[in-house]
C-alpha atoms as a PDB file:
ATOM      1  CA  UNK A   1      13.313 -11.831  26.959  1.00  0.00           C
ATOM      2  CA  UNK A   2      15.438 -14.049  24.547  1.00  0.00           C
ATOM      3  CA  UNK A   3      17.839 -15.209  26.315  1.00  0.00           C
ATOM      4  CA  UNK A   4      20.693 -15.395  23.834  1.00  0.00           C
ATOM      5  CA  UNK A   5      20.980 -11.548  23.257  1.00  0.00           C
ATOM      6  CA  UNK A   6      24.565 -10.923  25.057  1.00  0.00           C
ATOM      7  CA  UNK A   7      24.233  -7.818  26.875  1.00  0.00           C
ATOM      8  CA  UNK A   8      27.495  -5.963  28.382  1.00  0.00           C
ATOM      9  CA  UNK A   9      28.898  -6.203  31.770  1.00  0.00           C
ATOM     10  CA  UNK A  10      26.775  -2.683  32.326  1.00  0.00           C
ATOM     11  CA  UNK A  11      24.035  -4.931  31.019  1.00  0.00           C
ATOM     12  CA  UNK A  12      23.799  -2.836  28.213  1.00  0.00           C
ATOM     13  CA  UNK A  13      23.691  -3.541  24.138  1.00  0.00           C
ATOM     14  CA  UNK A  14      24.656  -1.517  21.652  1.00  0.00           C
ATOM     15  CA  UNK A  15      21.228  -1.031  19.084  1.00  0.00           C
ATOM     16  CA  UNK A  16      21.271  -0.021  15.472  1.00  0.00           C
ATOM     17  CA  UNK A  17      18.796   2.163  14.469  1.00  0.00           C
ATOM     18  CA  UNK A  18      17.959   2.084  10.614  1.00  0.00           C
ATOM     19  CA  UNK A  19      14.925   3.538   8.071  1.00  0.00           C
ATOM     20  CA  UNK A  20      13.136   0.481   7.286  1.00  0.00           C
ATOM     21  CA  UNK A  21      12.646   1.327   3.561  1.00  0.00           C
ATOM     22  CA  UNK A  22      15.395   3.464   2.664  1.00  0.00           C
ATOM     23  CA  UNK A  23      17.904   1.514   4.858  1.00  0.00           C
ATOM     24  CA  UNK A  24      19.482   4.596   5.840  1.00  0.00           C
ATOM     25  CA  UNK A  25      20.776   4.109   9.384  1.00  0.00           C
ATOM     26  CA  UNK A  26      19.841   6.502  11.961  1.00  0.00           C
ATOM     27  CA  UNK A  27      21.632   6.430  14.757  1.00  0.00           C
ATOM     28  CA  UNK A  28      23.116   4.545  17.822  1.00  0.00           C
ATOM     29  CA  UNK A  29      21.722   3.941  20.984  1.00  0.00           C
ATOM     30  CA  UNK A  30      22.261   1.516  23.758  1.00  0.00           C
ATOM     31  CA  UNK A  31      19.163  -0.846  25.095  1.00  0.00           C
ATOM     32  CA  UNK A  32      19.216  -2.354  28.344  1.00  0.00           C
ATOM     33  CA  UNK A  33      16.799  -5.554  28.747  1.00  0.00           C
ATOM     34  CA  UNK A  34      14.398  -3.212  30.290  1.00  0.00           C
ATOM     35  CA  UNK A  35      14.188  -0.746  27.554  1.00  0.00           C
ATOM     36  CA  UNK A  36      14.334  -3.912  25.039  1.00  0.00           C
ATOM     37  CA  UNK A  37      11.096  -5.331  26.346  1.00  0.00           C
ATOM     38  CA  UNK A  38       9.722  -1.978  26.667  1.00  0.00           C
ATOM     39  CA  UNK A  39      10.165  -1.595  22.594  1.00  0.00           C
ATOM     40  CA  UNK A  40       9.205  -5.019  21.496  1.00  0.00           C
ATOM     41  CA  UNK A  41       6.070  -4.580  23.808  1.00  0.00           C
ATOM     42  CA  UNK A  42       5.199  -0.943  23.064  1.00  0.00           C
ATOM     43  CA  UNK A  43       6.152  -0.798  18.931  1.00  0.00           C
ATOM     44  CA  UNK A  44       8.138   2.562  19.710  1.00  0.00           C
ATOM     45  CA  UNK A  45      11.992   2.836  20.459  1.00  0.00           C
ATOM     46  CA  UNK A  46      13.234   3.102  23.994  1.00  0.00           C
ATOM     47  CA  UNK A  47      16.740   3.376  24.821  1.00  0.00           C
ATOM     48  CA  UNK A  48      19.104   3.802  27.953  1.00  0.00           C
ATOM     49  CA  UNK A  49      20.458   6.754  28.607  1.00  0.00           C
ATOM     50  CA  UNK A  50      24.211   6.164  30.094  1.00  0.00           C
ATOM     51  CA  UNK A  51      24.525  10.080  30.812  1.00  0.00           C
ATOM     52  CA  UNK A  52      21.300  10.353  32.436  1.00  0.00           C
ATOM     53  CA  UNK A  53      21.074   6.818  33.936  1.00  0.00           C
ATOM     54  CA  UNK A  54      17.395   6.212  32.476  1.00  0.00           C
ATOM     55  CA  UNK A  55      15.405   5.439  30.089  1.00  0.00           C
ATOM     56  CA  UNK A  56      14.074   7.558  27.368  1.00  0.00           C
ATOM     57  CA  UNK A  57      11.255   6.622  25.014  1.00  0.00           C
ATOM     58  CA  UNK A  58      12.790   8.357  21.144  1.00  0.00           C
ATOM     59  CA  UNK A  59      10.421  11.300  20.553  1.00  0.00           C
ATOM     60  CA  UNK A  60       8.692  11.273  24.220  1.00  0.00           C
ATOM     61  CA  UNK A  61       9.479  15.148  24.223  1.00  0.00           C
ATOM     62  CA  UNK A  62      10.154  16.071  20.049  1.00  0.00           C
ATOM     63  CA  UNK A  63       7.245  13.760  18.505  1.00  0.00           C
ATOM     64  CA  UNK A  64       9.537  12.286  16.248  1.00  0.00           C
ATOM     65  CA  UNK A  65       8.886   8.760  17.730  1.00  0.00           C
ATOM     66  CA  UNK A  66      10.146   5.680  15.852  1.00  0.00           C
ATOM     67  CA  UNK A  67       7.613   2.625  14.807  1.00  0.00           C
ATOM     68  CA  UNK A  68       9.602  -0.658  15.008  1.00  0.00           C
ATOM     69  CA  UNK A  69       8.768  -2.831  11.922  1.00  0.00           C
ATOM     70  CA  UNK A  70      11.471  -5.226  13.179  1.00  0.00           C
ATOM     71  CA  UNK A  71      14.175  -6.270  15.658  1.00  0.00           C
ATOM     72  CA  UNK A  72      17.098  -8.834  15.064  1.00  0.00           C
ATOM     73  CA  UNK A  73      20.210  -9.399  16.808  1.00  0.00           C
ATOM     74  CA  UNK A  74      23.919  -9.905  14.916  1.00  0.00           C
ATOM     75  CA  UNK A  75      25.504 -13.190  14.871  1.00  0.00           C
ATOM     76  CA  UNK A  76      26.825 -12.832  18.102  1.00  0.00           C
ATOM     77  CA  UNK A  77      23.603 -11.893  19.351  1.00  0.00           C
ATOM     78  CA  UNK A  78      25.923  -8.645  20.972  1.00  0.00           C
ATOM     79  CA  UNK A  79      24.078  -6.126  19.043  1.00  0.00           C
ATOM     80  CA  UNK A  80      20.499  -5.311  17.561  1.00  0.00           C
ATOM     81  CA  UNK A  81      19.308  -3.869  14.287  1.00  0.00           C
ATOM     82  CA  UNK A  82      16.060  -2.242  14.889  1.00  0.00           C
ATOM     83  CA  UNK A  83      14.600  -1.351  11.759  1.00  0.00           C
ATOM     84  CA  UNK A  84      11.981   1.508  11.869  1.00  0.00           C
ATOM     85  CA  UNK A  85       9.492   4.150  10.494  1.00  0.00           C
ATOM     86  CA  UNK A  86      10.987   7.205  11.714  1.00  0.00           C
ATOM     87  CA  UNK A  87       8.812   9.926   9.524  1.00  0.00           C
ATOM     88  CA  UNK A  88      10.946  12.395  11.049  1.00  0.00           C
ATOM     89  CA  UNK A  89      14.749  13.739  12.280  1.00  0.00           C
ATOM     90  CA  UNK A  90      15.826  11.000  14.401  1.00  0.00           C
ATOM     91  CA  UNK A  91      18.933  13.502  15.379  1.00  0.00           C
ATOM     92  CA  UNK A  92      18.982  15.698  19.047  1.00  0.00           C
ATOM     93  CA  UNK A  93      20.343  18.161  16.605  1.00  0.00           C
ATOM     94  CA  UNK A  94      17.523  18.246  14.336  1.00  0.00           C
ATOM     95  CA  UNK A  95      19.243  16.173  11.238  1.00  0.00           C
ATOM     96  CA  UNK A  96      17.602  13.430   9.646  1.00  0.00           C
ATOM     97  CA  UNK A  97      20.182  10.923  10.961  1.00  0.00           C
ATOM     98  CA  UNK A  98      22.799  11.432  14.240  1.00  0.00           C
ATOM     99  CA  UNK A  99      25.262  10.325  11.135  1.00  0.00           C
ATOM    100  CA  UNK A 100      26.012  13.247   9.342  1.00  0.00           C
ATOM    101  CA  UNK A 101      29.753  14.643   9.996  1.00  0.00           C
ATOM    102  CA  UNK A 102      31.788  13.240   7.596  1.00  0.00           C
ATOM    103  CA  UNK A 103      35.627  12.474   8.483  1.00  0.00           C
ATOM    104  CA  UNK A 104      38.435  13.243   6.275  1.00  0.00           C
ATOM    105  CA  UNK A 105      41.162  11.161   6.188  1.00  0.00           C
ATOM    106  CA  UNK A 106      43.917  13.591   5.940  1.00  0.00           C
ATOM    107  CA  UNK A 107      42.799  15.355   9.402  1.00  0.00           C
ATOM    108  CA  UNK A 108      42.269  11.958  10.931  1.00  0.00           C
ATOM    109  CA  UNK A 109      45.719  10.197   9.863  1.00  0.00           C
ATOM    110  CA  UNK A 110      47.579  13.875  10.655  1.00  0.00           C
ATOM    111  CA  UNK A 111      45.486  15.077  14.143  1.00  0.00           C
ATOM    112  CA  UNK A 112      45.391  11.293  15.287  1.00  0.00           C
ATOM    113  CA  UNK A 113      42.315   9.842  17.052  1.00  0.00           C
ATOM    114  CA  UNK A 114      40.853  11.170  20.222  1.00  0.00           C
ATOM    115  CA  UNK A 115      40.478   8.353  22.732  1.00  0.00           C
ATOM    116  CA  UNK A 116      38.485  10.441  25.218  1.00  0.00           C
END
């Protein structure tokens, strides 16, 4: 494991998942050094799951698995970009990408953010 990837006091690191060729980003996940190694070994994404305390390999249970093409870290080495082949919806929901609620700024800046 490299050892200058900064993972959280949960020993957890936030992980962005994006379309290698499109560069449309996917979604968000967390990685724990466990699940890390488990993805640079296997060539599929595997995450932590902080709800379910365990890990989950993307698509064990929908098919729509993810094949890494690459993994970096940010500057601070406190985040990854893992850039993948993900042929299908990457979303629980079923969308393409777990990005796909746009805000408006009106109802933000009147309703104020939700903290919780």
């Amino acid at each position: 494991m490299p050892g200058d990837i900064h993972f959280d006091q949960r020993g957890l690191i936030p992980v962005i998942i994006q379309q290698y060729d499109s560069g449309e980003v996917l979604m968000m996940a967390w990685m724990n050094a466990e699940s890390l190694a488990l993805t640079l070994a296997s060539g599929e994404t595997w995450f932590w799951s902080r709800s379910r305390q365990e890990l989950w390999h993307k698509g064990a249970t929908s098919g729509n698995t993810q094949r890494v093409i690459s993994v970096s870290n940010d500057c601070d080495a406190d985040c990854l970009l893992v850039q993948v082949d993900s042929p299908g919806p990457a979303c629980h929901t079923g969308e393409r990408s777990c990005f796909f609620t746009r805000l408006d700024a009106s109802e933000v800046l009147s309703e104020g953010i939700n903290h919780g």
